[in-house]
Protein backbone atom coordinates (compact mmCIF):
# COMPACT_ATOMS: atom_id res chain seq x y z
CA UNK A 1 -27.60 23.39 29.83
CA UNK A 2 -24.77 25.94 31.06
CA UNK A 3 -22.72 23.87 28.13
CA UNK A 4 -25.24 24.32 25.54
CA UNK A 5 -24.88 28.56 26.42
CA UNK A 6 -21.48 28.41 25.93
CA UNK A 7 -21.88 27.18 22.69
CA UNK A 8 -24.71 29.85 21.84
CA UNK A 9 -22.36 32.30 22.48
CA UNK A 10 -19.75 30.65 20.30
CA UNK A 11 -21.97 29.66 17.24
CA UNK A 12 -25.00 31.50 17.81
CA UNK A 13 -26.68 30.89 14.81
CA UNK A 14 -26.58 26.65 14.92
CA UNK A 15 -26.69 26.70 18.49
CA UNK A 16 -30.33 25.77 18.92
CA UNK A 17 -29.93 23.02 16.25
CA UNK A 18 -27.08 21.13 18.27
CA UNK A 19 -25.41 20.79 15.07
CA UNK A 20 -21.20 21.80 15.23
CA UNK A 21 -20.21 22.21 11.76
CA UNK A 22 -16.82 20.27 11.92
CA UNK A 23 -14.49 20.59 8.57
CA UNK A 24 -11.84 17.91 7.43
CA UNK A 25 -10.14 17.07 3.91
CA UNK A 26 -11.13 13.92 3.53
CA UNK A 27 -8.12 12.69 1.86
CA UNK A 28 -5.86 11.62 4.75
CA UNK A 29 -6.18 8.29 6.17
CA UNK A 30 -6.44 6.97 8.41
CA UNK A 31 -7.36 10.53 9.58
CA UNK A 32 -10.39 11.24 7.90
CA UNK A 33 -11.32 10.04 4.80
CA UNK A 34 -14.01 8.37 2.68
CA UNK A 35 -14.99 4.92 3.19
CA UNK A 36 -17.38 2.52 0.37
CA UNK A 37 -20.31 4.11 1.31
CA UNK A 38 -19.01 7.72 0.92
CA UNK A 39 -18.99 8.54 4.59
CA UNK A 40 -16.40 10.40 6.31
CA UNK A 41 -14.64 8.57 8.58
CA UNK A 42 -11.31 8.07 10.34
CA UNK A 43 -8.95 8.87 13.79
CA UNK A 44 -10.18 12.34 13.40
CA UNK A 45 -13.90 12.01 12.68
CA UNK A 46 -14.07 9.53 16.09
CA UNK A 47 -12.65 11.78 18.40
CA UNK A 48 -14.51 14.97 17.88
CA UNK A 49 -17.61 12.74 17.63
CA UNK A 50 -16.72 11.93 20.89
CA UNK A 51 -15.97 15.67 21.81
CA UNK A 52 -19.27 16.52 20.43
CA UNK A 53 -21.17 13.92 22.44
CA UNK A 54 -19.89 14.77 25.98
CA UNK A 55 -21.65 18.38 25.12
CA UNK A 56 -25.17 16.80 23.59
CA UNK A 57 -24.00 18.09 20.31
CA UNK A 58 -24.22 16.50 17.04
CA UNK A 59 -21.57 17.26 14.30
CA UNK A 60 -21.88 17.88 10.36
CA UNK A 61 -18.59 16.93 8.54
CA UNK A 62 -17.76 18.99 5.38
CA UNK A 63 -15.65 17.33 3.02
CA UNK A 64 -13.48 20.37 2.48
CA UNK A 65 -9.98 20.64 0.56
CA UNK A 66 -7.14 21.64 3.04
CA UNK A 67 -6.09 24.09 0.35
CA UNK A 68 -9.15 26.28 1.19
CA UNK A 69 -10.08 24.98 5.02
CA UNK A 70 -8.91 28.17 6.96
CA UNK A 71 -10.79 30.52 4.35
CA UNK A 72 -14.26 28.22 5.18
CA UNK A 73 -13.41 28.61 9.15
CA UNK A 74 -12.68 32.75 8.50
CA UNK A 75 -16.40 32.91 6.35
CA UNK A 76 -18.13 31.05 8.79
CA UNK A 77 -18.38 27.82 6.92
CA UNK A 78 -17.43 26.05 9.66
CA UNK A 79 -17.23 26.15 13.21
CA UNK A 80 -14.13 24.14 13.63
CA UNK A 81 -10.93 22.24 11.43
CA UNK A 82 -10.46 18.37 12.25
CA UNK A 83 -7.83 17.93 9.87
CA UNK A 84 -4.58 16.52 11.12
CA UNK A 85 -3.45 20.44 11.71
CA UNK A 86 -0.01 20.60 13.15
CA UNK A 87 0.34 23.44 15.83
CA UNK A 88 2.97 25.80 15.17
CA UNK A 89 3.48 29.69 15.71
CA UNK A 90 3.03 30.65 12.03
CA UNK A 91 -0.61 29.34 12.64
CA UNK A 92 -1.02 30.44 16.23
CA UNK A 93 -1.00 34.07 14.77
CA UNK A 94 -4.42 33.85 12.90
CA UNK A 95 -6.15 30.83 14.89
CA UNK A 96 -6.92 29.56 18.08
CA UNK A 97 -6.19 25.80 18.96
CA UNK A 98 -7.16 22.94 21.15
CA UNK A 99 -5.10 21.36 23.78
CA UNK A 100 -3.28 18.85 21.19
CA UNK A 101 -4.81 15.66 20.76
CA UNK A 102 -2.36 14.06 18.71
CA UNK A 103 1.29 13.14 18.78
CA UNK A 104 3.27 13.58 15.56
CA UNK A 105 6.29 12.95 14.47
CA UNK A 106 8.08 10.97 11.62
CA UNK A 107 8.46 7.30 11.65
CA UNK A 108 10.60 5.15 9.40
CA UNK A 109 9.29 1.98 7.62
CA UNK A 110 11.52 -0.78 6.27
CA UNK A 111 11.91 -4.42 5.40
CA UNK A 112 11.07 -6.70 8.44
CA UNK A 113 14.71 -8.23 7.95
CA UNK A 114 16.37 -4.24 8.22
CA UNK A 115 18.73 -3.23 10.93
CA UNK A 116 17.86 0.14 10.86
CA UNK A 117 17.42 1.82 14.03
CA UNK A 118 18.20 5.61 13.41
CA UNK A 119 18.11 8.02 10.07
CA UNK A 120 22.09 7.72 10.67
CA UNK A 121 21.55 3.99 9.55
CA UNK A 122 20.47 5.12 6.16
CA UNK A 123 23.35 6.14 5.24
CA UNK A 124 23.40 4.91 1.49
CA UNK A 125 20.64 3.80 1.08
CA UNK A 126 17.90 4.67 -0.62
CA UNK A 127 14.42 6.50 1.13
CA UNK A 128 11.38 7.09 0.33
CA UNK A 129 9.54 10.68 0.83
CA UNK A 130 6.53 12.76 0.04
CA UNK A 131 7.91 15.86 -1.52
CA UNK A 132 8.19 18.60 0.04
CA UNK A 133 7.03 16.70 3.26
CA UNK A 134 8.66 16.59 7.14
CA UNK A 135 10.06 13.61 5.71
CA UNK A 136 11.62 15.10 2.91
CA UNK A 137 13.49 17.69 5.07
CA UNK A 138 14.83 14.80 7.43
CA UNK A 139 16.54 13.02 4.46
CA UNK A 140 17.88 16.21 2.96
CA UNK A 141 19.58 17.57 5.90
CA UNK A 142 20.57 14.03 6.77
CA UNK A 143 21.84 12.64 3.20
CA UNK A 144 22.07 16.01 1.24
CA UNK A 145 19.21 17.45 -0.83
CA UNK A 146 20.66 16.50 -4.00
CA UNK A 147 21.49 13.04 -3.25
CA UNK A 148 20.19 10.58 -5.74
CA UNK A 149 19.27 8.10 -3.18
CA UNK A 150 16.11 10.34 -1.77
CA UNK A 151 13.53 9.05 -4.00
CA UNK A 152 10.29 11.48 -3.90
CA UNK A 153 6.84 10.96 -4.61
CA UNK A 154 3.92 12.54 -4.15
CA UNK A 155 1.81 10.95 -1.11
CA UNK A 156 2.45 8.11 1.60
CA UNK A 157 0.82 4.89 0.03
CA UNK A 158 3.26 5.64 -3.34
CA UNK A 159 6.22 5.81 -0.96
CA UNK A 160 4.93 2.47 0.44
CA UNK A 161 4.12 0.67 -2.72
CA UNK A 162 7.69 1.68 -3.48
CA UNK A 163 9.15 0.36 -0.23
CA UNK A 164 7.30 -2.79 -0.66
CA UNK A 165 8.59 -3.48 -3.87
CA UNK A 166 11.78 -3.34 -3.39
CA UNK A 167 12.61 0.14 -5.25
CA UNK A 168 13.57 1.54 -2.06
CA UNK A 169 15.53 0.32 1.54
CA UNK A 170 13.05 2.74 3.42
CA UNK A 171 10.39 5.48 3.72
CA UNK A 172 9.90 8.39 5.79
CA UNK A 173 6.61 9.69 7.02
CA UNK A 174 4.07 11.24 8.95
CA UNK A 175 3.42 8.35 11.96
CA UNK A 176 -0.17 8.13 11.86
CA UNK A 177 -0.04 7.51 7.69
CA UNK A 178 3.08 5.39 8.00
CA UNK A 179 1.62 2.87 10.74
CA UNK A 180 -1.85 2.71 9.32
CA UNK A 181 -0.44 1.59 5.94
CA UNK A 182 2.39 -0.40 7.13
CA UNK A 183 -0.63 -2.45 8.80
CA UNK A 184 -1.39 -3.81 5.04
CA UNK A 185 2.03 -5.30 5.15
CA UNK A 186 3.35 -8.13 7.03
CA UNK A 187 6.85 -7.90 5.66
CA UNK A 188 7.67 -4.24 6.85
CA UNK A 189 7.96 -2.72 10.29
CA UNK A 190 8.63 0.41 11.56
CA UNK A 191 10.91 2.05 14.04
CA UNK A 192 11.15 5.82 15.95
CA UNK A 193 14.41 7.74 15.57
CA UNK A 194 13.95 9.40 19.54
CA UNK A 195 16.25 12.35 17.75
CA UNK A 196 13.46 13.50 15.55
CA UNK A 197 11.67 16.17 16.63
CA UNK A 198 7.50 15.87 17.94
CA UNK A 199 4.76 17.82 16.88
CA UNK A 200 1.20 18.01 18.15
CA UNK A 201 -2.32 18.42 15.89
CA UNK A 202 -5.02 20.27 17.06
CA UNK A 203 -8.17 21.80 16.71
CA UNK A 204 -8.75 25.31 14.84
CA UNK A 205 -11.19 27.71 15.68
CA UNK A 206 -11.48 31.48 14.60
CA UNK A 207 -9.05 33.34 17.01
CA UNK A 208 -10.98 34.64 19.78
CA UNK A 209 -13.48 31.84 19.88
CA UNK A 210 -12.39 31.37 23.39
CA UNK A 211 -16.17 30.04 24.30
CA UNK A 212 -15.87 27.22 21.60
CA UNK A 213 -12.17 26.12 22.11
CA UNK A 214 -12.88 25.94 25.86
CA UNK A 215 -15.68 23.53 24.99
CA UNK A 216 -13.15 21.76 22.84
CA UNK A 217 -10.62 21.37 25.56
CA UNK A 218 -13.35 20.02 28.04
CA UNK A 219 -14.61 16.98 25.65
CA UNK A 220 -11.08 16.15 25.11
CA UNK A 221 -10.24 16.06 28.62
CA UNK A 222 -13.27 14.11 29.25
CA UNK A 223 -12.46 11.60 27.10
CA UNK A 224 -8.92 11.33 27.78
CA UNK A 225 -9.88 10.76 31.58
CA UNK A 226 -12.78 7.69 30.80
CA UNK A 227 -10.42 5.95 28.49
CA UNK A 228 -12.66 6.80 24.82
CA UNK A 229 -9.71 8.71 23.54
CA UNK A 230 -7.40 5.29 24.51
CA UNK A 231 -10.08 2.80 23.01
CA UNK A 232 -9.92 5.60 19.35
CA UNK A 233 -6.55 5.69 19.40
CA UNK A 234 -5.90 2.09 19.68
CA UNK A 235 -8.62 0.92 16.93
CA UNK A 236 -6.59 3.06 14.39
CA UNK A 237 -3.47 2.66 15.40
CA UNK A 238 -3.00 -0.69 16.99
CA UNK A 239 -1.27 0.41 19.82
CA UNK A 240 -1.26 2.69 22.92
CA UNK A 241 -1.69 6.20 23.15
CA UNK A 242 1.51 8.10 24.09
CA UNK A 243 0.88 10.75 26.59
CA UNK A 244 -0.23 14.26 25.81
CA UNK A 245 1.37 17.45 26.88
CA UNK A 246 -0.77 19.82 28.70
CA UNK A 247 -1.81 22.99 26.77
């Protein structure tokens, strides 16, 4: 009950329906996307599910383009983003976030018979990136923006495609995208440059939602305590959890 008024006082108007109205582009496995059946579904999608249920909630997904997400959470829209959103101080100015729920950081995928153990060893050689991506701004300051052997494209399964046939000696990307997809593909494997930098997704509310983010934080620390968040993390991602940093 005394979580159910917190919410009231966070979404007033849905609070007697239950119902947290939950936004996330569903373009972005294994994130959140949409399956056969046209359901949302993904990393994402489980773990505020599992947020929602520790509070007797029930959540509504909106398909919603990340283009426009933070103008549906300003109008009301939506109560909250579940979108892969990185936390940084440019966003910290207009929104309020969760405690992060999600390591990120760039991994590098290459032929199973590859060497490779740091950028530094792709030296030459030519890597894969989405343009414009973190990815893309690793290779440039590594290789040289202008160097012909950064080969761009526009999303993560092109750069794999590429990688896997042959047109390229390695690609750069987002973890959660690179490991999901390198899955598909017993002939690559990845590996973790420890000198690239980490960055955390999280949550987005309207700044000054404190009542709602504080309802946030206490799902995800529930379920990072009873081992859910462990069991969602390792059904998408095959492997274990690395710890999360305190808010």
């Amino acid at each position: 009950a005394a979580v159910l008024l917190v919410l009231a006082a966070a979404v007033p108007a849905r609070a007697q329906s239950r119902t947290l109205v939950v936004g996330s582009s569903a373009t972005y496995p294994p994130f959140a996307y949409e399956n056969a059946q046209k359901q949302i579904v993904g990393f994402d999608v489980d773990v505020i599910q599992a947020v929602a249920r520790r509070a007797g909630l029930q959540v509504r997904l909106v398909n919603t383009p990340f283009v426009g997400i933070f103008a549906s959470l300003n109008n009301g829209d939506i109560d909250l983003v579940v979108s892969g959103v990185t936390i940084n101080e440019r966003r910290k100015q207009s929104y309020d976030f969760s405690t992060p729920y999600f390591e990120a950081r760039q991994l590098i995928a290459v032929p199973v018979s590859s060497a490779a153990k740091t950028v530094g060893d792709l030296a030459g050689k030519k890597v894969a990136v989405v343009t414009g991506s973190t990815g893309d701004d690793i290779a440039s300051r590594a290789f040289g923006k202008t160097s012909a052997n950064i080969r761009r494209f526009d999303t993560t399964p092109l750069i794999i495609a590429e990688l896997v046939n042959g047109g390229v000696d390695a690609a750069i990307g987002d973890n959660g995208v690179i490991a999901f997809r390198v899955q598909e593909h017993k002939g690559l494997k990845t590996f973790d440059d420890p000198a690239l930098p980490k960055e955390y997704f999280g949550m987005a509310v309207k700044q000054g939602n404190a009542a709602l983010r504080d309802l946030v934080n206490k799902g995800l620390a529930a379920i990072v305590a009873d081992g859910t968040y462990a069991t969602i993390y390792r059904t998408w991602f095959k492997a274990e959890p690395p710890a999360l940093p305190p808010r």
